[in-house]
Protein backbone atom coordinates (compact mmCIF):
# COMPACT_ATOMS: atom_id res chain seq x y z
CA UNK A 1 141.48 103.79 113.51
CA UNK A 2 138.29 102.20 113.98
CA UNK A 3 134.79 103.30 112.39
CA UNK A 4 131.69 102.58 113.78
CA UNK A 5 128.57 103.24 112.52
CA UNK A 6 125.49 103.71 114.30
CA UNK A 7 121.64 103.77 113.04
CA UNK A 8 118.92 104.65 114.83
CA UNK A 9 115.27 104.83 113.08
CA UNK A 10 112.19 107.05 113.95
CA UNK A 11 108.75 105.23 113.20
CA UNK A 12 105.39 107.45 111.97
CA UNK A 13 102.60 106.56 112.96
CA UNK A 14 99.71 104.48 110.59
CA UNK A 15 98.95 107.01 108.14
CA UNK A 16 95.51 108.70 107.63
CA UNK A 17 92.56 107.18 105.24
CA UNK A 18 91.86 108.78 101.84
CA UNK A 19 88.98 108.34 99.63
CA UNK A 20 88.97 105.60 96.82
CA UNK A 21 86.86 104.86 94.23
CA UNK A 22 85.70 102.32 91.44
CA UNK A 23 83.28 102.49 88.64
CA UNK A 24 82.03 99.37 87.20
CA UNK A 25 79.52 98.16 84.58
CA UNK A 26 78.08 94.12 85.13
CA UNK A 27 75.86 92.05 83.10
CA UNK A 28 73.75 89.99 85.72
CA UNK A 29 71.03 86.75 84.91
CA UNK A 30 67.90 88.08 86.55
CA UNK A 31 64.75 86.33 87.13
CA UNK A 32 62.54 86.79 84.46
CA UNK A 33 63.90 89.13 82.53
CA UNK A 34 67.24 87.23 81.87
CA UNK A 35 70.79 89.16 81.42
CA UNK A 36 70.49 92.69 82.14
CA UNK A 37 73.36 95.37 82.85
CA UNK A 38 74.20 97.02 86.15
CA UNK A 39 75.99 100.05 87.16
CA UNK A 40 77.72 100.32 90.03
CA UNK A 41 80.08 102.65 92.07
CA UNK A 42 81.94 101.38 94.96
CA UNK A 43 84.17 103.76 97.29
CA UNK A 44 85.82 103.30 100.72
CA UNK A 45 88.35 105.39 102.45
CA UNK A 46 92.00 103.62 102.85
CA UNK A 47 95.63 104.62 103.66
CA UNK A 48 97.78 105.47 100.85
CA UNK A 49 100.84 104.10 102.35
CA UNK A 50 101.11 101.35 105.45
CA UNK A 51 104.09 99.67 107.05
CA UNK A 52 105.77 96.43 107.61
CA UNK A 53 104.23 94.70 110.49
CA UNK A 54 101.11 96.50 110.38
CA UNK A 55 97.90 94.37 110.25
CA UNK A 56 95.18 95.34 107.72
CA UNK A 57 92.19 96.62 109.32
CA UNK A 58 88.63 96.92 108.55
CA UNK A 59 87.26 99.27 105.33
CA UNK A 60 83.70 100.66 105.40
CA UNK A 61 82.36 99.81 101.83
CA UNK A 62 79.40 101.48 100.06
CA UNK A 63 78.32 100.59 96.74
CA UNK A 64 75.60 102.56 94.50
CA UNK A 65 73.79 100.52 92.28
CA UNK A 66 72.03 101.73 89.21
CA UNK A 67 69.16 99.43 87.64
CA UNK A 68 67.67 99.73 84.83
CA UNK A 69 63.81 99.95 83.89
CA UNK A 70 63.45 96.78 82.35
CA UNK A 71 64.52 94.99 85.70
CA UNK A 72 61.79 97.16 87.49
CA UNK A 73 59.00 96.38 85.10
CA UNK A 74 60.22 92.65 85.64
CA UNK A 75 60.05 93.07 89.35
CA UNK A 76 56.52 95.12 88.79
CA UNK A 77 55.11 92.68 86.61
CA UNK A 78 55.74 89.73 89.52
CA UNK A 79 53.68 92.34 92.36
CA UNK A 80 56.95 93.80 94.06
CA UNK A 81 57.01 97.23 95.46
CA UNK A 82 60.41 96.92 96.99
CA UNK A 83 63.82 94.99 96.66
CA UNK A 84 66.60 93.80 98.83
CA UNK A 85 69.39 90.95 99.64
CA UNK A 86 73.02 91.02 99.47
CA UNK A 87 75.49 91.56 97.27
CA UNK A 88 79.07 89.58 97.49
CA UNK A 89 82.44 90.85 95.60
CA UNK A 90 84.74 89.19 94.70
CA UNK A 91 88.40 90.90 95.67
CA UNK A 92 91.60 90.16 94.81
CA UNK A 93 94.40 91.38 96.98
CA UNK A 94 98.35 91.40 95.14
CA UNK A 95 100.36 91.15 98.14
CA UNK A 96 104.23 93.41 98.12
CA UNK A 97 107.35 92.19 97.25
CA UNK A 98 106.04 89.48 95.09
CA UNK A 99 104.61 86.93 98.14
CA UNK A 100 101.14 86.45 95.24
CA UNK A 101 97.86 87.41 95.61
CA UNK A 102 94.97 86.75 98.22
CA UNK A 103 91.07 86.55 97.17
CA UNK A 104 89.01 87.36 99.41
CA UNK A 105 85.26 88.28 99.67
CA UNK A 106 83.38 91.03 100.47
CA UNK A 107 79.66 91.06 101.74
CA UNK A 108 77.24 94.25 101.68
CA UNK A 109 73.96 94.49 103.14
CA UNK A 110 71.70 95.79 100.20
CA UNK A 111 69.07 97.97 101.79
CA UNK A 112 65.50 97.94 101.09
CA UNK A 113 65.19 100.01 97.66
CA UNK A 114 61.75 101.00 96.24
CA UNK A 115 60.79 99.84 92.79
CA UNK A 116 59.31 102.61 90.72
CA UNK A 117 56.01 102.40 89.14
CA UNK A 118 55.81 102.84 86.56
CA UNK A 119 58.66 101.49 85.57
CA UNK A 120 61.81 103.29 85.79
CA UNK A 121 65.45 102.99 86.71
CA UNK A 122 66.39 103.25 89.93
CA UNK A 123 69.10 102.65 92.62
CA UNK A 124 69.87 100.52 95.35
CA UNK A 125 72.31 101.32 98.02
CA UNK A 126 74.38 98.52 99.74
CA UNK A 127 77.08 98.66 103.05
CA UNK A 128 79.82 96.15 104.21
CA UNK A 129 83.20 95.50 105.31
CA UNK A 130 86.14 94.35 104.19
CA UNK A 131 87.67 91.52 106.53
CA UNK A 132 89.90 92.97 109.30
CA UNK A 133 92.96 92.14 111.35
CA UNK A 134 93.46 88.38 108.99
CA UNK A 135 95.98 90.28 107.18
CA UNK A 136 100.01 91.61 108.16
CA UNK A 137 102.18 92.93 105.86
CA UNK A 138 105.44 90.94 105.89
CA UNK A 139 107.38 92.68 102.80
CA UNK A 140 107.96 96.13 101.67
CA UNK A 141 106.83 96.91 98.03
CA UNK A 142 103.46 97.84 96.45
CA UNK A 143 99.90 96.36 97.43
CA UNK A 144 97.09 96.00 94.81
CA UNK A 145 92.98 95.68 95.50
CA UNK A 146 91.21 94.56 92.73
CA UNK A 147 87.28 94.11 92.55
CA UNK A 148 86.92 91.36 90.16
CA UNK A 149 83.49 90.20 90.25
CA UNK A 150 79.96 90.32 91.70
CA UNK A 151 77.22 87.99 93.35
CA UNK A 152 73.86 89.30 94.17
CA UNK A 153 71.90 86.57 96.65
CA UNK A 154 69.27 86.44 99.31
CA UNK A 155 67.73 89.09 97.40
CA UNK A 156 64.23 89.72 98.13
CA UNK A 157 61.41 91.43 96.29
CA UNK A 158 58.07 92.26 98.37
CA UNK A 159 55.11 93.13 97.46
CA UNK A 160 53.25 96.20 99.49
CA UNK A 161 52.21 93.68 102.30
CA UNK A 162 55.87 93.14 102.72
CA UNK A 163 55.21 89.43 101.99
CA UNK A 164 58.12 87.99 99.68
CA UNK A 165 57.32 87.78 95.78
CA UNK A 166 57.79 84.62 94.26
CA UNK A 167 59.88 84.90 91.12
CA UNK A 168 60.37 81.92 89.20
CA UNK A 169 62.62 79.65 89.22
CA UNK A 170 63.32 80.56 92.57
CA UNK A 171 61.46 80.95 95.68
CA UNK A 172 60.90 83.75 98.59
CA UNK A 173 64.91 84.79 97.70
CA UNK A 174 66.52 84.92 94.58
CA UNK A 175 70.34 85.26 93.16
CA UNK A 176 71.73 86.85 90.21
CA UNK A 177 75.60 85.76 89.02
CA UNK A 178 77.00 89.38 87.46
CA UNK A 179 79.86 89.03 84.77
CA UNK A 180 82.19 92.11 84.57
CA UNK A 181 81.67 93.34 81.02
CA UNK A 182 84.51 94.05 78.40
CA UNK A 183 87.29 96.66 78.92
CA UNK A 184 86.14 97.15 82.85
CA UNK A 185 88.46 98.66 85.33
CA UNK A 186 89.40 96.45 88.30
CA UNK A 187 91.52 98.53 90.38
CA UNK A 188 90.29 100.11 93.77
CA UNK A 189 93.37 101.17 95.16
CA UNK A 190 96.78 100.92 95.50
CA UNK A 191 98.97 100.85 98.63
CA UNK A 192 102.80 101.53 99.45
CA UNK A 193 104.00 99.46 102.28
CA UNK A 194 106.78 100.58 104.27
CA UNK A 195 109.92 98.74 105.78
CA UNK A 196 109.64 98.93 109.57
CA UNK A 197 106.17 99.22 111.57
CA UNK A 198 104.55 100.14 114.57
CA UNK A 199 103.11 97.24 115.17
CA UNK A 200 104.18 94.69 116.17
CA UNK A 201 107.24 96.84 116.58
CA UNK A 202 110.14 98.28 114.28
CA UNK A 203 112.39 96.13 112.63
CA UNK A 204 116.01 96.26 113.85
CA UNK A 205 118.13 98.80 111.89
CA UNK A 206 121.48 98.33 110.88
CA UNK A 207 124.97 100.17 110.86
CA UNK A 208 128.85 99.27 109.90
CA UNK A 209 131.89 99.13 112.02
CA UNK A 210 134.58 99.37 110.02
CA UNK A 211 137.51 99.20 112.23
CA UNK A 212 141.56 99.63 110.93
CA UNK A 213 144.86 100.55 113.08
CA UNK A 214 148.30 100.88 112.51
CA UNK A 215 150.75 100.65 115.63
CA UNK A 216 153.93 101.73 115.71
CA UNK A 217 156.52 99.35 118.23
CA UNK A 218 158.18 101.12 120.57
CA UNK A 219 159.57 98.08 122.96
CA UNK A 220 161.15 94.64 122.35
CA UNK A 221 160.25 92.44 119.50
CA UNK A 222 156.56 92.21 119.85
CA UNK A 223 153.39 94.53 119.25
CA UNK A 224 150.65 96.90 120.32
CA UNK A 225 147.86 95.44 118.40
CA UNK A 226 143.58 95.72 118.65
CA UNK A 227 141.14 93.19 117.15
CA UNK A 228 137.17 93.34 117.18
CA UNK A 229 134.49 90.71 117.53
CA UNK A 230 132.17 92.48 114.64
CA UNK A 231 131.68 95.57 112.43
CA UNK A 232 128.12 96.66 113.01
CA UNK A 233 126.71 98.17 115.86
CA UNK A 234 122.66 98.27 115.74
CA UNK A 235 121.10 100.98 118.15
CA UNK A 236 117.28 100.29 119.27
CA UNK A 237 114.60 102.18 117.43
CA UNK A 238 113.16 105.37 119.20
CA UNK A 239 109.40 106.43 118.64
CA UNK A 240 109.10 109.56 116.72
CA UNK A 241 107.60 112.37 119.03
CA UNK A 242 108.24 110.32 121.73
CA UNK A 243 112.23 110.54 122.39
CA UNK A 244 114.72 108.81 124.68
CA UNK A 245 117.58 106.27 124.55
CA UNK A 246 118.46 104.52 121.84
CA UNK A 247 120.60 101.55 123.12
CA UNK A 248 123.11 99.12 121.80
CA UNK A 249 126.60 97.90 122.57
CA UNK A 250 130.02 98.47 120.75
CA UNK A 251 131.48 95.20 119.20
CA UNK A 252 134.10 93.95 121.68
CA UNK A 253 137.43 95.12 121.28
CA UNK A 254 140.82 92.81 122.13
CA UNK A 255 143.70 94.77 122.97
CA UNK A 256 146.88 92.86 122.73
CA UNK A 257 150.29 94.61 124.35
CA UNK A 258 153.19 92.04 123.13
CA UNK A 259 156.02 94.73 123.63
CA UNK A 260 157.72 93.25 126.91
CA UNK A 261 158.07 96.74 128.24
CA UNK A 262 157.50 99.02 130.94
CA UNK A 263 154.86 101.45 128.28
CA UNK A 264 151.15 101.20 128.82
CA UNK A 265 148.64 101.82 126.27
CA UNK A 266 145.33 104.24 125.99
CA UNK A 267 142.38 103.28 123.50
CA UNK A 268 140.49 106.36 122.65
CA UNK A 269 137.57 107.12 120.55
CA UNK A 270 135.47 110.00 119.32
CA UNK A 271 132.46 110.34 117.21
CA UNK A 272 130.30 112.71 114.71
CA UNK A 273 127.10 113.58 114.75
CA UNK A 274 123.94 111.29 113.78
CA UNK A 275 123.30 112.55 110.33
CA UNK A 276 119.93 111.48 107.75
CA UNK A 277 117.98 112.58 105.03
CA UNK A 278 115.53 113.30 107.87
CA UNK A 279 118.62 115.71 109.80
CA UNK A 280 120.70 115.68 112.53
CA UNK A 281 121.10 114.41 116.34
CA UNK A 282 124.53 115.52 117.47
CA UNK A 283 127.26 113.81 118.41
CA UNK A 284 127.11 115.16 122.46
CA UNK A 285 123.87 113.14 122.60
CA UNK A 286 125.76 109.89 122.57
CA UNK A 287 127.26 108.69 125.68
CA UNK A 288 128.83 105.16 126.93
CA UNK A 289 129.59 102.95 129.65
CA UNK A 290 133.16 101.28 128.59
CA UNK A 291 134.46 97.88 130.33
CA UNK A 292 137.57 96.05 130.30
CA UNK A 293 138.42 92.58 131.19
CA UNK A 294 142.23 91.47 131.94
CA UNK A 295 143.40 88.06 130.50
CA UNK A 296 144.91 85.65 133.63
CA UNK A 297 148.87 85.76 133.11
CA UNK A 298 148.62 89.77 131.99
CA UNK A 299 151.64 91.52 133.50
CA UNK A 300 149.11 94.75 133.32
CA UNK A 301 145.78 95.47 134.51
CA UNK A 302 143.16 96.83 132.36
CA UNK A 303 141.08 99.93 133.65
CA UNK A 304 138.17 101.27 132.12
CA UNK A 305 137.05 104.78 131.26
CA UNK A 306 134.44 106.88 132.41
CA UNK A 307 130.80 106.62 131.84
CA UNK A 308 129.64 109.88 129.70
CA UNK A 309 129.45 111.26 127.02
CA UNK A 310 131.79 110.51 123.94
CA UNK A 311 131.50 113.65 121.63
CA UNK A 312 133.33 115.26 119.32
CA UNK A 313 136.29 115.91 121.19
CA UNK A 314 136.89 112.57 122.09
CA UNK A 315 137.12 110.41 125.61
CA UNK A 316 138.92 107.07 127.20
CA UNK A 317 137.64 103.64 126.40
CA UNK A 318 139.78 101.71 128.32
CA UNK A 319 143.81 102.09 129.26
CA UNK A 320 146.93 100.30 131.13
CA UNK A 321 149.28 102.10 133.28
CA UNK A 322 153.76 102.44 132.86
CA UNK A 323 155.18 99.97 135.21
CA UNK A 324 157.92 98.27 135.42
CA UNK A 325 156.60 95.37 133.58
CA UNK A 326 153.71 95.47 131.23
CA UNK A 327 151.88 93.46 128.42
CA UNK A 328 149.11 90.72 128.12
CA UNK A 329 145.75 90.63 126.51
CA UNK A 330 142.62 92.47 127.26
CA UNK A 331 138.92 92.50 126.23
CA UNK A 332 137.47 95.93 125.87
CA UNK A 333 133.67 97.15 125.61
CA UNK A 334 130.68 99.40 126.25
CA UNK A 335 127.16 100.02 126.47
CA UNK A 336 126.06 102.83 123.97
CA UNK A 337 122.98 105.05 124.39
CA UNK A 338 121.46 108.02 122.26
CA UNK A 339 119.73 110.69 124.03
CA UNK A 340 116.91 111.11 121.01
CA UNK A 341 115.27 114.23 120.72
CA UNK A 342 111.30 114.28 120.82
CA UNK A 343 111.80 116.54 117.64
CA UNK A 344 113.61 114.25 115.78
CA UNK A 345 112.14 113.22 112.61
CA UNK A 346 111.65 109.74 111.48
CA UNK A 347 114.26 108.34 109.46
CA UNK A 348 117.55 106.45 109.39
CA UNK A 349 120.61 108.34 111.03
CA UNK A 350 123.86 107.58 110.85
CA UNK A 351 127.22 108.35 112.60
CA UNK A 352 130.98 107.47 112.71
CA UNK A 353 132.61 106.67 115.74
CA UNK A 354 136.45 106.04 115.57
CA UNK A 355 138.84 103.78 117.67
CA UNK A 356 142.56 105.16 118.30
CA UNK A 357 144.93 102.83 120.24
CA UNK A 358 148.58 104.29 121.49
């Protein structure tokens, strides 16, 4: 008997956004005033889980920035009322399955903050992006962002004309390198990614075709015998909610009748139903197209079997009438489609279809 094994797989769609978060404390070289710490708190919403294929998109950042009183008397001191610039992170993305990591920076937009007087600590509110649609996941596995360090530049103090302050060394704009302190956290978020995608597409799934026989003779000195070309048959992935045919084509089959007789032969099959950890599609739902091919010098003619479904009971591949002289060689196939359910769940499902030649 033969056994063929069918997969079919159901893709999700990209799953929803969930808040993340990341509290950090920074040491930054100031104008003026020299080091002086930083508190920030960045959050963002991103998937929990993505999948193979998919391209990264773009993540809304926002970062809240706490600065201390000493930097606002320094500001004060030098005439500004207000502050502003940008701020650029520094983030380091480990990539699944072991493919290394990407850096990659982020710039925010720090928004025009007023320094208190007096002097007092205050915060500063700054807005980016991450960079979108440079990145596709190409393995499965686990996906790591990391903020590792911080930049402030083109920042901008003015005084209540709104003309720029000049803070020495620097001119109308100044920048400030941060260094992460001791012990700080660098992990944002962390990401499973999926085998198979919706986009570009699903990968191809898999399946076995296992395929054994055992003939008796009945004629003459030669056989009734069945070969085939492979032993996996891999049906087309299917949408989930979406439904319809799932389509493939059975490994070709060889048929060869070396009996010298007068018998012909019949090569059946049957097949369970399309089982997963995500359930069932049964077996009615798969149907086929079979085909047969006759070798030149056959003494019998191949004929094929009906289109329809195969089921549980069973139905005809291909078969070769009695006459008075049969025998020669024969290549059997057939298209194979699933009739998906919209309800089916997404997931791998698997199903045995077996090959009986008499």
């Amino acid at each position: 008997m033969g056994l063929v094994a069918g997969l079919v797989t159901l893709t999700p769609g990209v799953a929803a956004a969930a808040p993340v978060q990341l509290d950090q404390k920074y040491t930054c070289k100031f104008p003026i005033i020299n080091n002086d710490p930083i508190e920030i708190h960045i959050s963002s919403d991103m998937p929990a889980t993505m999948n193979v294929g998919e391209t990264v998109p773009e993540y809304d950042i926002t970062a809240v920035t706490k600065v201390s009183a000493r930097a606002a008397q320094g500001l004060g001191v030098m005439g500004a009322v207000t502050l502003e610039g940008k701020a650029t992170a520094d983030v380091v993305v480990t990539l699944p399955g072991g493919d290394g990591t990407l850096p990659i920076k982020v710039v925010n937009d720090v928004a025009k903050a007023n320094i208190p007087n007096p002097a007092a600590a205050f915060e500063v509110n700054a807005t980016g992006k991450s960079p979108g649609s440079l990145l596709t996941w190409a393995k499965p596995g686990t996906a790591k962002f990391d903020v590792k360090g911080l930049k402030l530049h083109n920042m901008i103090g003015r005084d209540a004309s709104g003309a720029p302050v000049q803070l020495p060394p620097f001119g109308d704009e100044f920048e400030a390198t941060c260094t992460l302190d001791a012990g700080q956290g660098t992990l944002l978020h962390t990401m499973e990614i999926k085998g198979g995608g919706t986009d570009p597409g699903p990968e191809p799934t898999t399946g076995k075709q296992n395929v054994n026989t055992k003939v008796t003779p009945k004629q003459g000195s030669g056989q009734l015998t069945m070969a085939q070309a492979g032993d996996t048959v891999a049906l087309s992935p299917v949408e989930e909610g979406a439904g319809g045919s799932s389509t493939g084509d059975l490994q070709k089959v060889t048929v060869k009748d070396a009996r010298n007789g007068a018998t012909g032969w019949s090569l059946t099959g049957k097949v369970t139903d399309f089982t997963g950890s995500a359930g069932t599609i049964g077996a009615d739902k798969l149907g086929w197209t079979p085909s047969c091919a006759t070798a030149a010098g056959s003494a019998s003619t191949c004929v094929p079997g009906s289109q329809g479904p195969v089921g549980t009971a069973g139905a005809t591949l291909a078969s070769a009438p009695d006459a008075a002289q049969t025998g020669g060689e024969f290549t059997v196939g057939a298209g194979l489609a699933l009739d998906v359910p919209a309800t089916a769940a997404a997931g791998e499902y698997a199903s045995v279809l077996t090959l009986t030649l008499t």
